[in-house]
N, C-alpha and C. Protein backbone atom coordinates (compact mmCIF):
# COMPACT_ATOMS: atom_id res chain seq x y z
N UNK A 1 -13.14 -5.56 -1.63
CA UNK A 1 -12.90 -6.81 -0.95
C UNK A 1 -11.44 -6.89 -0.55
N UNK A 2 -11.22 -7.26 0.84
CA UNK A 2 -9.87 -7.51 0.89
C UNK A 2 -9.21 -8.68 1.48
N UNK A 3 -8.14 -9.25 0.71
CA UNK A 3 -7.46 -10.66 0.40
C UNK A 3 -7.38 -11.09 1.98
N UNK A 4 -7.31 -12.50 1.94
CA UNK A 4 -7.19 -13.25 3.37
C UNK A 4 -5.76 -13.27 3.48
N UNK A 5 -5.42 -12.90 4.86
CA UNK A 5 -3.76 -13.25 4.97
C UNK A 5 -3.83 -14.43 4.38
N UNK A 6 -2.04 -14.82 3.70
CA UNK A 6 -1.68 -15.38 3.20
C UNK A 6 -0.33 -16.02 4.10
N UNK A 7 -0.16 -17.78 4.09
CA UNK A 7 0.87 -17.81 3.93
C UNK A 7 2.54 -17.86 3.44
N UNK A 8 1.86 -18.01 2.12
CA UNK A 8 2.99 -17.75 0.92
C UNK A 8 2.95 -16.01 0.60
N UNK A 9 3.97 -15.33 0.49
CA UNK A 9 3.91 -14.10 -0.03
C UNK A 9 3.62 -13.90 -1.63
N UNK A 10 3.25 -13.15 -2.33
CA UNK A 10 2.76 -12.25 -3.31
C UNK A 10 4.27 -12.23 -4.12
N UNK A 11 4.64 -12.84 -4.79
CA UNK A 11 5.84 -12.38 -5.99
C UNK A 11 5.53 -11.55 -6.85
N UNK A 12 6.17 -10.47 -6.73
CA UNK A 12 5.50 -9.38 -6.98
C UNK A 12 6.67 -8.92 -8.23
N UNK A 13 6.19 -8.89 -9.56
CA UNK A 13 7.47 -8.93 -11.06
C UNK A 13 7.13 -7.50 -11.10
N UNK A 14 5.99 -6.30 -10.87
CA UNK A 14 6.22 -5.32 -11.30
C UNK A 14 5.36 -4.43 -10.48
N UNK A 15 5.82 -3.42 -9.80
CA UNK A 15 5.01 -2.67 -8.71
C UNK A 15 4.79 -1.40 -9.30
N UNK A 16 3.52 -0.58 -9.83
CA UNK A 16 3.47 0.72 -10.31
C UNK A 16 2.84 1.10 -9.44
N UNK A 17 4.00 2.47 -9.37
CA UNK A 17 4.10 3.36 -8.52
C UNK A 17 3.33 4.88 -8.43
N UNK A 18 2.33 5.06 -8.53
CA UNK A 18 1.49 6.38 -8.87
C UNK A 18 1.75 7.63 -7.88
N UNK A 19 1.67 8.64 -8.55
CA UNK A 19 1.85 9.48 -7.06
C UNK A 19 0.54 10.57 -7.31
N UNK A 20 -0.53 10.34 -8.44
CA UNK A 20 -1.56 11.03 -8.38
C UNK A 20 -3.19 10.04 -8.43
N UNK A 21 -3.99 10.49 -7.64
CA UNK A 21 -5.30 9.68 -7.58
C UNK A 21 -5.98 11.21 -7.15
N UNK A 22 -7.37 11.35 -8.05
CA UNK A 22 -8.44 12.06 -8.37
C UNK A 22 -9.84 11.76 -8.14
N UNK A 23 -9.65 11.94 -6.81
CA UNK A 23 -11.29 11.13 -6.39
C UNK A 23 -10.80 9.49 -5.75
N UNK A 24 -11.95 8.83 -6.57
CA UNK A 24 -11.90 7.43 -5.78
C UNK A 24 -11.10 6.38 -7.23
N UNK A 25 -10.62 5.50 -6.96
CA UNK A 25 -9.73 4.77 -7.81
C UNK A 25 -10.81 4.06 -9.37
N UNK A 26 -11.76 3.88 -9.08
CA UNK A 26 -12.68 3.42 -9.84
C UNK A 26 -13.95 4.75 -10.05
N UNK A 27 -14.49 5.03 -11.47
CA UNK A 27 -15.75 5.42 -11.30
C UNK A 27 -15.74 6.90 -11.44
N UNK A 28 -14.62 8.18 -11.31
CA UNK A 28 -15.09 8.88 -11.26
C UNK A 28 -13.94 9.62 -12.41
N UNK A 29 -13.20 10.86 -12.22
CA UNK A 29 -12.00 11.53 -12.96
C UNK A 29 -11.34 10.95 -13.21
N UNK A 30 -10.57 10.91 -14.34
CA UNK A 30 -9.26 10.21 -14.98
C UNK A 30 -8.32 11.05 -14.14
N UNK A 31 -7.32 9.81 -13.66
CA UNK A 31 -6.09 10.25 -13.38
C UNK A 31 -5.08 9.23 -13.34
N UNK A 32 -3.48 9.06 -13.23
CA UNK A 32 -2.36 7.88 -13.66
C UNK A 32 -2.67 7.08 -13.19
N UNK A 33 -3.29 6.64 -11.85
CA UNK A 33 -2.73 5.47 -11.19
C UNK A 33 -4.42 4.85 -11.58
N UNK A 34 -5.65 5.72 -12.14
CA UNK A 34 -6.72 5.08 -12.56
C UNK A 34 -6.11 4.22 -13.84
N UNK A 35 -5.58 5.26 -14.69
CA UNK A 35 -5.45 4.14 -16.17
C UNK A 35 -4.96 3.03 -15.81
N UNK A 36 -3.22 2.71 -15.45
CA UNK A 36 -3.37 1.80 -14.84
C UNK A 36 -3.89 0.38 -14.16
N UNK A 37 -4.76 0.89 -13.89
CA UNK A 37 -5.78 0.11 -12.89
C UNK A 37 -6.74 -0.26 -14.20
N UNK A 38 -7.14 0.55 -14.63
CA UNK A 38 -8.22 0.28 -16.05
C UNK A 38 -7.28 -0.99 -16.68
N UNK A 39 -6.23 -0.56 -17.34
CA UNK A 39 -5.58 -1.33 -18.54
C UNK A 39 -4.66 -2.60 -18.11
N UNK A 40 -4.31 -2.53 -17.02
CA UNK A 40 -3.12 -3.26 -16.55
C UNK A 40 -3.50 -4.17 -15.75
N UNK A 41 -4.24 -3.43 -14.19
CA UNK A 41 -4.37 -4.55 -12.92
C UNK A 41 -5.77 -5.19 -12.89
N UNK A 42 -6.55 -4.82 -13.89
CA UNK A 42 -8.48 -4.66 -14.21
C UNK A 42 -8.20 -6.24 -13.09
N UNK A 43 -8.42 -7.24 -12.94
CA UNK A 43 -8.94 -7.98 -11.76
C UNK A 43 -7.86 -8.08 -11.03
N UNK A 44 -8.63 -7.57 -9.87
CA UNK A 44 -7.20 -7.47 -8.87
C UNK A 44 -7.45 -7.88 -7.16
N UNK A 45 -6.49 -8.00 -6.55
CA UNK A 45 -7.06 -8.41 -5.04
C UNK A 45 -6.55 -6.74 -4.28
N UNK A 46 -6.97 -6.62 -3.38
CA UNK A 46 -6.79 -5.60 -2.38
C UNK A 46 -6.20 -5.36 -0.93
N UNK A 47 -5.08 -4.90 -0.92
CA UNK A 47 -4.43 -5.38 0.25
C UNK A 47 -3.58 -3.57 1.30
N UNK A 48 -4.58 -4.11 2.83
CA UNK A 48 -4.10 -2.93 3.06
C UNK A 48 -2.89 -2.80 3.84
N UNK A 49 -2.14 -1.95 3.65
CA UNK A 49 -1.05 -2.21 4.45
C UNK A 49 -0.80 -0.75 5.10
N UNK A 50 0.25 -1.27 6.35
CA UNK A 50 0.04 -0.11 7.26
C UNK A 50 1.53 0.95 6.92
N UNK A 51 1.57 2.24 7.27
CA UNK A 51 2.18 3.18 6.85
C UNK A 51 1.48 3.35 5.28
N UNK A 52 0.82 2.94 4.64
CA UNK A 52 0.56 3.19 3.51
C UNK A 52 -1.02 3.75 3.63
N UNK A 53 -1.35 5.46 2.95
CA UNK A 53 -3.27 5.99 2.77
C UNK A 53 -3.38 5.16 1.79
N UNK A 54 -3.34 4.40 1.05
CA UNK A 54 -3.85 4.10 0.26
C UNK A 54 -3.59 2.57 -0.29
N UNK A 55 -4.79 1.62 -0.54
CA UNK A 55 -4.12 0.29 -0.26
C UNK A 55 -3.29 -0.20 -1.59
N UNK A 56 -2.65 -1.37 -1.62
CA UNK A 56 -2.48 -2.04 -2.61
C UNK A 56 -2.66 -3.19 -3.64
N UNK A 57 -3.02 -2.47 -4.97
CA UNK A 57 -3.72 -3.76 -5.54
C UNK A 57 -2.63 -4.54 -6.35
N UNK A 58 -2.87 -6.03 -6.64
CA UNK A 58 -2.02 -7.11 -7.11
C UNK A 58 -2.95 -7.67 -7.71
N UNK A 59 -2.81 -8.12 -9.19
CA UNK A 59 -3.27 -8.83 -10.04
C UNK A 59 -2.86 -10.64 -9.77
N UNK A 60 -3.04 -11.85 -10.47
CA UNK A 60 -2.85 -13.03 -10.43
C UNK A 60 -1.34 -13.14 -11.29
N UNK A 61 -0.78 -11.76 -11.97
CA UNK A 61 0.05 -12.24 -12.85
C UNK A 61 1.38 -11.52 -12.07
N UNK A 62 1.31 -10.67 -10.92
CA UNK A 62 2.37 -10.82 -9.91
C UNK A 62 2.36 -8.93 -10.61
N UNK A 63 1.65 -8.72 -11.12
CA UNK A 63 1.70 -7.12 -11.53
C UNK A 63 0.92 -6.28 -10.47
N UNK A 64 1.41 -5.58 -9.11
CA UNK A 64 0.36 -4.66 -8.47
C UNK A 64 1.22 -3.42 -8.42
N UNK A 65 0.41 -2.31 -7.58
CA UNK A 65 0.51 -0.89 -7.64
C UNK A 65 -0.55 -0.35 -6.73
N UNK A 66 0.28 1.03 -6.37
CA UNK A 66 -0.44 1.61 -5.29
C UNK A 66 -0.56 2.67 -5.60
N UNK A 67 -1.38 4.13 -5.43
CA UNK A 67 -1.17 5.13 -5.48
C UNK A 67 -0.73 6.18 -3.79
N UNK A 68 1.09 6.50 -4.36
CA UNK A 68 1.64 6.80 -3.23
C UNK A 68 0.86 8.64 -3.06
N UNK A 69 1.72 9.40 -2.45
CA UNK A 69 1.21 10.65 -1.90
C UNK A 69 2.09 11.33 -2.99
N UNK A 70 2.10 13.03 -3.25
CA UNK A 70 2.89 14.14 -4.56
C UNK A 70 3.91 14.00 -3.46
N UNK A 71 4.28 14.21 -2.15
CA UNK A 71 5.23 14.67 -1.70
C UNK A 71 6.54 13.41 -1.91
N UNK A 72 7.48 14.09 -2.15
CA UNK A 72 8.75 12.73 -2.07
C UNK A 72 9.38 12.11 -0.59
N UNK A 73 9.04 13.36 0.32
CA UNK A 73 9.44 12.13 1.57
C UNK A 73 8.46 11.45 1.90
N UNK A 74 6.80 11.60 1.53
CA UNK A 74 6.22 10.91 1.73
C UNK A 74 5.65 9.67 1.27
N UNK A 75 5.89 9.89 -0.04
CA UNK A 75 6.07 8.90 -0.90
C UNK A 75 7.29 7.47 -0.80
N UNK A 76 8.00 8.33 -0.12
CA UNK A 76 9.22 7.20 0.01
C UNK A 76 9.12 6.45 1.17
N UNK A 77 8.51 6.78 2.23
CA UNK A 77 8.19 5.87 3.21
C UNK A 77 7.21 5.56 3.39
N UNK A 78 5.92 5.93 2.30
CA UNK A 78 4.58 4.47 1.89
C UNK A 78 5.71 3.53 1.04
N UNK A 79 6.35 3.76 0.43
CA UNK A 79 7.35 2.42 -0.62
C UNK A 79 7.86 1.81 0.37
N UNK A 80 9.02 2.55 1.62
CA UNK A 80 9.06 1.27 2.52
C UNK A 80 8.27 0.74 3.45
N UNK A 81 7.38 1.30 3.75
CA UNK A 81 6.52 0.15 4.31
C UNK A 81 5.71 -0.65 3.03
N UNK A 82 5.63 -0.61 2.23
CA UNK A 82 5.28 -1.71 1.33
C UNK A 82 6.08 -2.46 0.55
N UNK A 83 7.42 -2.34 0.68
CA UNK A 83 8.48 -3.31 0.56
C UNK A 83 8.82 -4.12 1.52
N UNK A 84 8.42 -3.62 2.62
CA UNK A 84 8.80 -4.46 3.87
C UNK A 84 7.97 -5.07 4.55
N UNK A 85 6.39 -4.92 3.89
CA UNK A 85 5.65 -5.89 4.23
C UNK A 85 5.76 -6.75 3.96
N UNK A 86 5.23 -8.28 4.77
CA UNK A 86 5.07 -9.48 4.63
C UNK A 86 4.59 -10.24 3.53
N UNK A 87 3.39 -9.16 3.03
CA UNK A 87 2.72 -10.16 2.32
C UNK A 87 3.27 -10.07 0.81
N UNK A 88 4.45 -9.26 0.38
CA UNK A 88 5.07 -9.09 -0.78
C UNK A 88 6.78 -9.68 -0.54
């Protein structure tokens, strides 16, 4: 499911940053940015944002995370486009 634009932005206290995903985020191989998601963001909203494969989830308690790409320049410009989105 994914969140209705918003006009207030997302205060966002802690963004984890994954740079490995194994399959699909739910349901299949363990991997970092699953635990995570298991222990930390378990109800979460879904938000896609652009320059970023992969979307980002945000919990109600201002805790979300994305799983970025292994490479470091690529990784670093899914982070800025998801710092510089709107809805955070």
């Amino acid at each position: 499911m994914v969140a209705p634009a918003q006009a207030k932005p997302i205060e966002v206290k802690v963004f984890i940053a994954a740079m490995l995903k194994l399959g699909k985020i739910q349901g299949d191989k363990a991997a970092n940015f699953k635990f995570c998601m298991t222990l930390i963001l378990c109800t979460v909203r879904l938000f896609k944002v652009a320059g970023a494969q992969n979307p980002v989830y945000c919990n109600d308690n201002g805790v979300c995370g994305g799983c970025l790409v292994w490479e470091k320049f690529g990784s670093s410009s899914i982070l800025q486009a998801i710092l510089l989105n709107d809805k955070f």
